[in-house]
N, C-alpha and C. Protein backbone atom coordinates (compact mmCIF):
# COMPACT_ATOMS: atom_id res chain seq x y z
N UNK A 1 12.90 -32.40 -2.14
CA UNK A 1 12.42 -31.25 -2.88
C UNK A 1 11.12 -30.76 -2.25
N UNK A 2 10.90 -29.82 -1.70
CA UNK A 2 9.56 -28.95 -1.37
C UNK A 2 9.06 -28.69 -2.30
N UNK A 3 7.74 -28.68 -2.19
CA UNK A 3 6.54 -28.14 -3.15
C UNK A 3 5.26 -27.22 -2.47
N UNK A 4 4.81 -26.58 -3.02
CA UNK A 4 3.82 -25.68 -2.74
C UNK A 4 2.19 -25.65 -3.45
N UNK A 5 1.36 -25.66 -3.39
CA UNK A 5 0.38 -25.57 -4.93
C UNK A 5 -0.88 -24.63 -3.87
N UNK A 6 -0.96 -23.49 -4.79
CA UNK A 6 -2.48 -23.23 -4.17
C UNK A 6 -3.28 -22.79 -5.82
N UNK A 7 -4.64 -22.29 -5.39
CA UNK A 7 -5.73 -22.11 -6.73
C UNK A 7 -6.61 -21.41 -5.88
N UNK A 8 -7.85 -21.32 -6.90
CA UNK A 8 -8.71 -19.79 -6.61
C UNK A 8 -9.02 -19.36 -8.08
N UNK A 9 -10.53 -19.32 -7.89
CA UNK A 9 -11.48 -19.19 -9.01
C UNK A 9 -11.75 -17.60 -9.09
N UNK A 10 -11.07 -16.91 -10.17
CA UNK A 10 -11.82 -15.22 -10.50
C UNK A 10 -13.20 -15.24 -11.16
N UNK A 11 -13.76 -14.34 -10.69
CA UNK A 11 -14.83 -14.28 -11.79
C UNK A 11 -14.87 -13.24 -13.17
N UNK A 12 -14.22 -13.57 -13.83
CA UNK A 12 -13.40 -13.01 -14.96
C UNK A 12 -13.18 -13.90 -16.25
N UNK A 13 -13.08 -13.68 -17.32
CA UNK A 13 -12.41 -14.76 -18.39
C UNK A 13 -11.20 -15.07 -18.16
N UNK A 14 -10.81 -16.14 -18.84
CA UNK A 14 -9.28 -16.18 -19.06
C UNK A 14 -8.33 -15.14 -19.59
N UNK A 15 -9.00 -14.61 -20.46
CA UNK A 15 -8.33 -13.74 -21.59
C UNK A 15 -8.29 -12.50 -20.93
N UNK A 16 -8.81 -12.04 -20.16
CA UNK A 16 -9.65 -10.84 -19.41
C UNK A 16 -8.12 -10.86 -17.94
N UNK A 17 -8.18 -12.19 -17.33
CA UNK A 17 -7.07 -12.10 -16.66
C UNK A 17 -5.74 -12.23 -16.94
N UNK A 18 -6.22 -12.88 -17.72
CA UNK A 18 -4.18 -12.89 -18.33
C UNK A 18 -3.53 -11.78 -18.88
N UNK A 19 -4.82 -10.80 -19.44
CA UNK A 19 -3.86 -9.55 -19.57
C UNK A 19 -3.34 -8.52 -18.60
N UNK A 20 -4.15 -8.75 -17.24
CA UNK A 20 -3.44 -8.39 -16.08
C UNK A 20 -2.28 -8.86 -15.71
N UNK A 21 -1.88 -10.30 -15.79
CA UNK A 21 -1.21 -10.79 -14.33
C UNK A 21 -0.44 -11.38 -15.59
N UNK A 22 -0.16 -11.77 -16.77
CA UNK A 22 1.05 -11.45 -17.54
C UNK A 22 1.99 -10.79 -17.57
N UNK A 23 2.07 -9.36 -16.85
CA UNK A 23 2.65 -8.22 -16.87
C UNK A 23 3.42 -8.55 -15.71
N UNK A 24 4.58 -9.11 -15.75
CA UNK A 24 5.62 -9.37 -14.45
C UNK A 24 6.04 -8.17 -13.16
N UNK A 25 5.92 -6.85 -13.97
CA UNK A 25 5.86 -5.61 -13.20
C UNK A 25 4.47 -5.14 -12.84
N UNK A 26 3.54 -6.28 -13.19
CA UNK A 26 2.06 -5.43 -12.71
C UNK A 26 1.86 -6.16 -11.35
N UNK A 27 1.92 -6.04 -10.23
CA UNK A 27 1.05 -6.48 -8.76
C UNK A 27 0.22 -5.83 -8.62
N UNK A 28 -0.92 -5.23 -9.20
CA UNK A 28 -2.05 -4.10 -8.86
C UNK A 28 -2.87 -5.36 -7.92
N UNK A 29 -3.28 -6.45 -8.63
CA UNK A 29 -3.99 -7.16 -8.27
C UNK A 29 -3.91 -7.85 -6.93
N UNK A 30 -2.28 -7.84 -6.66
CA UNK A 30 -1.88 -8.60 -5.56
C UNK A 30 -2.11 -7.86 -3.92
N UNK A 31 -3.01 -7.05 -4.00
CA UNK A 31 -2.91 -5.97 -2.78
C UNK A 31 -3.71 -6.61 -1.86
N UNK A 32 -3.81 -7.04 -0.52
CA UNK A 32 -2.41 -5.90 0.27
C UNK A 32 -1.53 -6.86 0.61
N UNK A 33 -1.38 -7.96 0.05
CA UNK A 33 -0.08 -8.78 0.16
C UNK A 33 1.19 -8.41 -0.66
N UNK A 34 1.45 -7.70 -1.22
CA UNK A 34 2.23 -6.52 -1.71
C UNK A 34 1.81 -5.81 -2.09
N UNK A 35 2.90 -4.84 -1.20
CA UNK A 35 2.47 -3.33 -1.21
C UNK A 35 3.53 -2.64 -2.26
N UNK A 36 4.28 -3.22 -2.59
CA UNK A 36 5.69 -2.74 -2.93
C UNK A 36 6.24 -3.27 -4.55
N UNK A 37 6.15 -3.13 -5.57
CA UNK A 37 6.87 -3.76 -6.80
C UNK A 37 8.03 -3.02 -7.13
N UNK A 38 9.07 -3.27 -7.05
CA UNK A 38 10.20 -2.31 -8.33
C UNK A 38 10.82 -3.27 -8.87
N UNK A 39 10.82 -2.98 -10.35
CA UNK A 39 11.08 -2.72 -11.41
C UNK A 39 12.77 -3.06 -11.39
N UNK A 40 13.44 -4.13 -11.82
CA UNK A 40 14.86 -4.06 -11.86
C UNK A 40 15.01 -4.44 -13.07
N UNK A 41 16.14 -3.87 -13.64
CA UNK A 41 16.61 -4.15 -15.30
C UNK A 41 15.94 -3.21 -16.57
N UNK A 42 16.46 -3.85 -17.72
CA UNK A 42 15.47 -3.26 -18.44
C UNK A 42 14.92 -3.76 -19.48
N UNK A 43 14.39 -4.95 -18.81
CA UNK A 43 13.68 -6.25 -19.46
C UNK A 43 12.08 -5.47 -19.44
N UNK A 44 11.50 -5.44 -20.38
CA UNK A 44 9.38 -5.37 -19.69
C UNK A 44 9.00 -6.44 -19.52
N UNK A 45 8.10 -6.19 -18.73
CA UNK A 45 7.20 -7.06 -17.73
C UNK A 45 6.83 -8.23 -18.34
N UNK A 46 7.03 -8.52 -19.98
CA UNK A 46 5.97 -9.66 -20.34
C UNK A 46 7.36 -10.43 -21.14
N UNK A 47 8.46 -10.39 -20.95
CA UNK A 47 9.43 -11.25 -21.21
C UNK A 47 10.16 -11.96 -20.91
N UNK A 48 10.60 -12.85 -20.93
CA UNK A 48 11.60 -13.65 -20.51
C UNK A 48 12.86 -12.88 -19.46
N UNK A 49 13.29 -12.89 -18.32
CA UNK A 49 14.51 -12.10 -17.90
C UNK A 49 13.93 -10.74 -17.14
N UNK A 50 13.21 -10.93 -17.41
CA UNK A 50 12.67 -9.05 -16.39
C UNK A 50 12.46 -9.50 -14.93
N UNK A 51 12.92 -8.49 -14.25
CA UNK A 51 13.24 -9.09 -12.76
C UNK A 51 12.83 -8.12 -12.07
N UNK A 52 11.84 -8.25 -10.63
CA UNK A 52 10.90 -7.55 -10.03
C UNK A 52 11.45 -7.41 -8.50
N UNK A 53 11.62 -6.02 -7.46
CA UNK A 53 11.62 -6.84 -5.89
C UNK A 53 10.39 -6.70 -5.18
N UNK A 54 9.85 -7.67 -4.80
CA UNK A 54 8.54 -7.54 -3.83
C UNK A 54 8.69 -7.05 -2.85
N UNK A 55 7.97 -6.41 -2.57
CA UNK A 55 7.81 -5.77 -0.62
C UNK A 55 9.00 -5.51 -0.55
N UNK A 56 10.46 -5.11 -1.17
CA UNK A 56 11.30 -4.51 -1.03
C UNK A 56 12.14 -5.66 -0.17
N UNK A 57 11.78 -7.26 -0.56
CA UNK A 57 12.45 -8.47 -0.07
C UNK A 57 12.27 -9.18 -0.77
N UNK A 58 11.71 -9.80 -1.75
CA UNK A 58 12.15 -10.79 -2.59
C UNK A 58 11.95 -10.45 -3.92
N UNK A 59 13.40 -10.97 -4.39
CA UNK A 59 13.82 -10.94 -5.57
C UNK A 59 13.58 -11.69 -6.72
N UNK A 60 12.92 -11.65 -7.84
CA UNK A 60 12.62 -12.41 -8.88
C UNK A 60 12.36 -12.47 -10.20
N UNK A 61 12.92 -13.34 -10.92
CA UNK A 61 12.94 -13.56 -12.13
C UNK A 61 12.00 -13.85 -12.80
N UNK A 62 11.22 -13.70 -14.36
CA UNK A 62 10.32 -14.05 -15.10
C UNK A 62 11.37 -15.11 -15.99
N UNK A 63 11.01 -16.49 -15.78
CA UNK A 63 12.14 -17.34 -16.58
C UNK A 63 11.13 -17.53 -18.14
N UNK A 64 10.03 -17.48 -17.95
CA UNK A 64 8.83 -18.27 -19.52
C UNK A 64 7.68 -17.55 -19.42
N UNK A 65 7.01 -17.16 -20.53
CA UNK A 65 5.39 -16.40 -20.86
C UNK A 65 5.36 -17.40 -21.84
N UNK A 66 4.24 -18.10 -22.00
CA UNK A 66 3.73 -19.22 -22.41
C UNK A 66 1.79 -18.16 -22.86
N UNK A 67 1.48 -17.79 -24.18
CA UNK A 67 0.82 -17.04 -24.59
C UNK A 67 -0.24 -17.67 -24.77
N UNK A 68 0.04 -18.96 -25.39
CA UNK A 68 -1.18 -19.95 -25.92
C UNK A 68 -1.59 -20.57 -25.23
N UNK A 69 -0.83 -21.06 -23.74
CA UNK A 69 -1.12 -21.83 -23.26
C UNK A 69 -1.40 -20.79 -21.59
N UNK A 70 -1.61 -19.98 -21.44
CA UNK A 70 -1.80 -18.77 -20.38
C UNK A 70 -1.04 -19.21 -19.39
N UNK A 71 0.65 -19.63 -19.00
CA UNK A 71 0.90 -19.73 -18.59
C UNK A 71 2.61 -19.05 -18.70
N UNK A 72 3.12 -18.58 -17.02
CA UNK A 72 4.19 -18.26 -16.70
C UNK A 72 4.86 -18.86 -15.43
N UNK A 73 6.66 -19.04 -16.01
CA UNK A 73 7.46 -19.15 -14.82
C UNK A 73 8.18 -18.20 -14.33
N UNK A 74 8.40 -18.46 -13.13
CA UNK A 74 9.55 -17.60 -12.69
C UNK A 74 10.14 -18.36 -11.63
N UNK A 75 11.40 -17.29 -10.98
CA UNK A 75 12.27 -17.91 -10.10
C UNK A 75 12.55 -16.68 -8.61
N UNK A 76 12.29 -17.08 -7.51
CA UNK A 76 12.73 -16.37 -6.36
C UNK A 76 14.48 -16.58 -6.47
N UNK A 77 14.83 -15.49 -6.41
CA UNK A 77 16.31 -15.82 -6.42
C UNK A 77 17.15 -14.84 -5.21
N UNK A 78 16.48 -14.85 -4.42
CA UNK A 78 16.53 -14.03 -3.17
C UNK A 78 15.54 -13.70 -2.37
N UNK A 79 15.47 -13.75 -0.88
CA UNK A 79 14.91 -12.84 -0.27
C UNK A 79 14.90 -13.26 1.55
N UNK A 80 14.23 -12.66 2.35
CA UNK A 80 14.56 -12.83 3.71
C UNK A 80 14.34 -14.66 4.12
N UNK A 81 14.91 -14.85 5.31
CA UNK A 81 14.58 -15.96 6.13
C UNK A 81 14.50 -17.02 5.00
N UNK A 82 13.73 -18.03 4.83
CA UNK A 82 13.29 -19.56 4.59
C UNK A 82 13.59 -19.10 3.07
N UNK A 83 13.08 -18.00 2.55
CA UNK A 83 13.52 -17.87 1.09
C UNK A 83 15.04 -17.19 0.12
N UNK A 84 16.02 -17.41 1.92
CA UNK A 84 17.05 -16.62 1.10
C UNK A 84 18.17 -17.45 0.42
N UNK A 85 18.56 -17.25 -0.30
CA UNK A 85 19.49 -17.87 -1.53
C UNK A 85 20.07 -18.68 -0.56
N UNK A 86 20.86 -18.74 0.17
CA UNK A 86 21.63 -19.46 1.13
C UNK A 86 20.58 -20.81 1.66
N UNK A 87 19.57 -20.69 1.79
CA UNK A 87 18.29 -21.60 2.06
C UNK A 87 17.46 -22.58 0.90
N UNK A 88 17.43 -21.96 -0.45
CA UNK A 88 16.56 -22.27 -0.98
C UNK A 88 17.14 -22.02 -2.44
N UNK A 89 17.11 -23.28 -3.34
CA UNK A 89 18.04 -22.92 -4.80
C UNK A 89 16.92 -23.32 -5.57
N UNK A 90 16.74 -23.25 -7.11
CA UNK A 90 16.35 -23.59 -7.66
C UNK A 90 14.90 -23.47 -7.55
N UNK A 91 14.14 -22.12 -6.86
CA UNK A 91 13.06 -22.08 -6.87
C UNK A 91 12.31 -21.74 -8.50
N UNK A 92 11.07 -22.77 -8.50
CA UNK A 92 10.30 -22.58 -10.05
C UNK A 92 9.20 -22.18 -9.60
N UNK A 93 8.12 -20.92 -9.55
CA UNK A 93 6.54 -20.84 -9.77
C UNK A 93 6.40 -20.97 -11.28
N UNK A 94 5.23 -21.43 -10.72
CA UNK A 94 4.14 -21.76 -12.45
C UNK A 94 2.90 -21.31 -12.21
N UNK A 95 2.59 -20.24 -12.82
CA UNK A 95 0.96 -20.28 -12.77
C UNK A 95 0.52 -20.07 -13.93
N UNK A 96 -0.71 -21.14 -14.31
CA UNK A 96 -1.41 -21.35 -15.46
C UNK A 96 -2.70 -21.06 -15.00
N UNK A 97 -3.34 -20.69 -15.89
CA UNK A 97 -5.03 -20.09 -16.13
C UNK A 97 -5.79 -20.98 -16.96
N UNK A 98 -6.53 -21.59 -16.12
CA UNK A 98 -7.80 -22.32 -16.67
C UNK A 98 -9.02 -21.77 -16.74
N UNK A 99 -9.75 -22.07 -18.45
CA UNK A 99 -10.96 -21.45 -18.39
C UNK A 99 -12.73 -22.33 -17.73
N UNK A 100 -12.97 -21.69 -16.99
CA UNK A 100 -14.45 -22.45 -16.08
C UNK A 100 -15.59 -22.13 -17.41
N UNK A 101 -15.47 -23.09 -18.07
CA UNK A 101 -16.15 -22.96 -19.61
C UNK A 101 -17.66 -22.51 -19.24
N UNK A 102 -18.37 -23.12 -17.84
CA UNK A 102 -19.78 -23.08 -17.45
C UNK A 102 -20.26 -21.59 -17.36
N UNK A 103 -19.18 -20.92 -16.43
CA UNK A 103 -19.20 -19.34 -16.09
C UNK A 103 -18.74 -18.71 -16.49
N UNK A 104 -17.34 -18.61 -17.26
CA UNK A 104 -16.91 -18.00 -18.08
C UNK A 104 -15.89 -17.79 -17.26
N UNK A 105 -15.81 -17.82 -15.72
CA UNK A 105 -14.62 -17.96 -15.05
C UNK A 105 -13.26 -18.21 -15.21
N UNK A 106 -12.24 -17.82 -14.41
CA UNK A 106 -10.42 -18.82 -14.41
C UNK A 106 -10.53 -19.10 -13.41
N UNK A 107 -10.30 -20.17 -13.51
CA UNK A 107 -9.11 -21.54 -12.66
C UNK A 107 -7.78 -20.45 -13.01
N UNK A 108 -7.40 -20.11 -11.37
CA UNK A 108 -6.11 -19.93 -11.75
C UNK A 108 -4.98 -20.87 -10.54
N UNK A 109 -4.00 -21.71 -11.12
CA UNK A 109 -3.16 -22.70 -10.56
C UNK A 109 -1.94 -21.99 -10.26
N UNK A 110 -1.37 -22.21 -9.27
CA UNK A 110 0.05 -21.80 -8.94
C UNK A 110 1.10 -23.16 -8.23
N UNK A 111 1.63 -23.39 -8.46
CA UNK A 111 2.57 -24.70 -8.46
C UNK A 111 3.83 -24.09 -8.10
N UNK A 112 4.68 -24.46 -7.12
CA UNK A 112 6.21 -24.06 -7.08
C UNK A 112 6.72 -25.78 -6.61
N UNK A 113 7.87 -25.15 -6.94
CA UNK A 113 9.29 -26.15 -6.77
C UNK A 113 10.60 -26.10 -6.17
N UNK A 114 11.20 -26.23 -5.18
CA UNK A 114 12.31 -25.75 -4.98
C UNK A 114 13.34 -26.55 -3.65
N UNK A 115 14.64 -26.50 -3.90
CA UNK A 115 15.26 -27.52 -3.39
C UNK A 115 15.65 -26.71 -1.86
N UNK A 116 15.92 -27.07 -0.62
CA UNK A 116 16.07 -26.14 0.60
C UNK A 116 17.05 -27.49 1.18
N UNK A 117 17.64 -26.10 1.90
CA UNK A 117 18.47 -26.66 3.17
C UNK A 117 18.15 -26.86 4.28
N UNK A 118 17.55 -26.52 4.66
CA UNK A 118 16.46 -26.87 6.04
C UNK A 118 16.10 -28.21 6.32
């Protein structure tokens, strides 16, 4: 099983970021590592099942919004090279938001999971 984990401190609240990056159709924040969001289905952004394509190559699912606990999953369920379905099943991201109680800061965590053929 492959794994991934990166993090990175905003200088922002918790509460302050999570109402950004909750929004499964919002990438404002993610620029210029995507340039590109659409919108597939007609799930909104903050539910279970709403499905996004990045950069007009990868495909993905919002599987959990976790409210209390500032955390969401989702699933790549497509996209070019190392991440295409044929390569890679069962991909999980997780990213949870921790509050930096000192500064008022987030800890924000990103964790993936996923089984490959490679």
């Amino acid at each position: 099983m492959g794994q991934c984990y990166n993090s990175t401190v905003i200088a922002a609240s918790r509460e302050k970021v999570w109402a950004i990056i909750k929004d499964f159709h919002n990438m404002s924040w993610g620029k210029p590592v995507i340039t590109h969001v659409e919108k597939t289905g007609a799930i909104n952004g903050n539910q279970p099942g709403a499905k996004r394509i990045l950069n007009q190559a990868f495909q993905e699912t919002l599987k959990s919004v976790d409210e209390e606990n500032f955390t969401f999953t989702y699933s790549i369920d497509d996209g070019p090279g190392l991440v295409a379905k044929e390569s890679v099943q069962n991909y999980l991201g997780t990213v949870k938001l921790h509050p930096v109680t000192d500064t008022n800061h987030t800890f924000v965590e990103w964790r993936s999971s996923f089984e490959s053929n490679s």
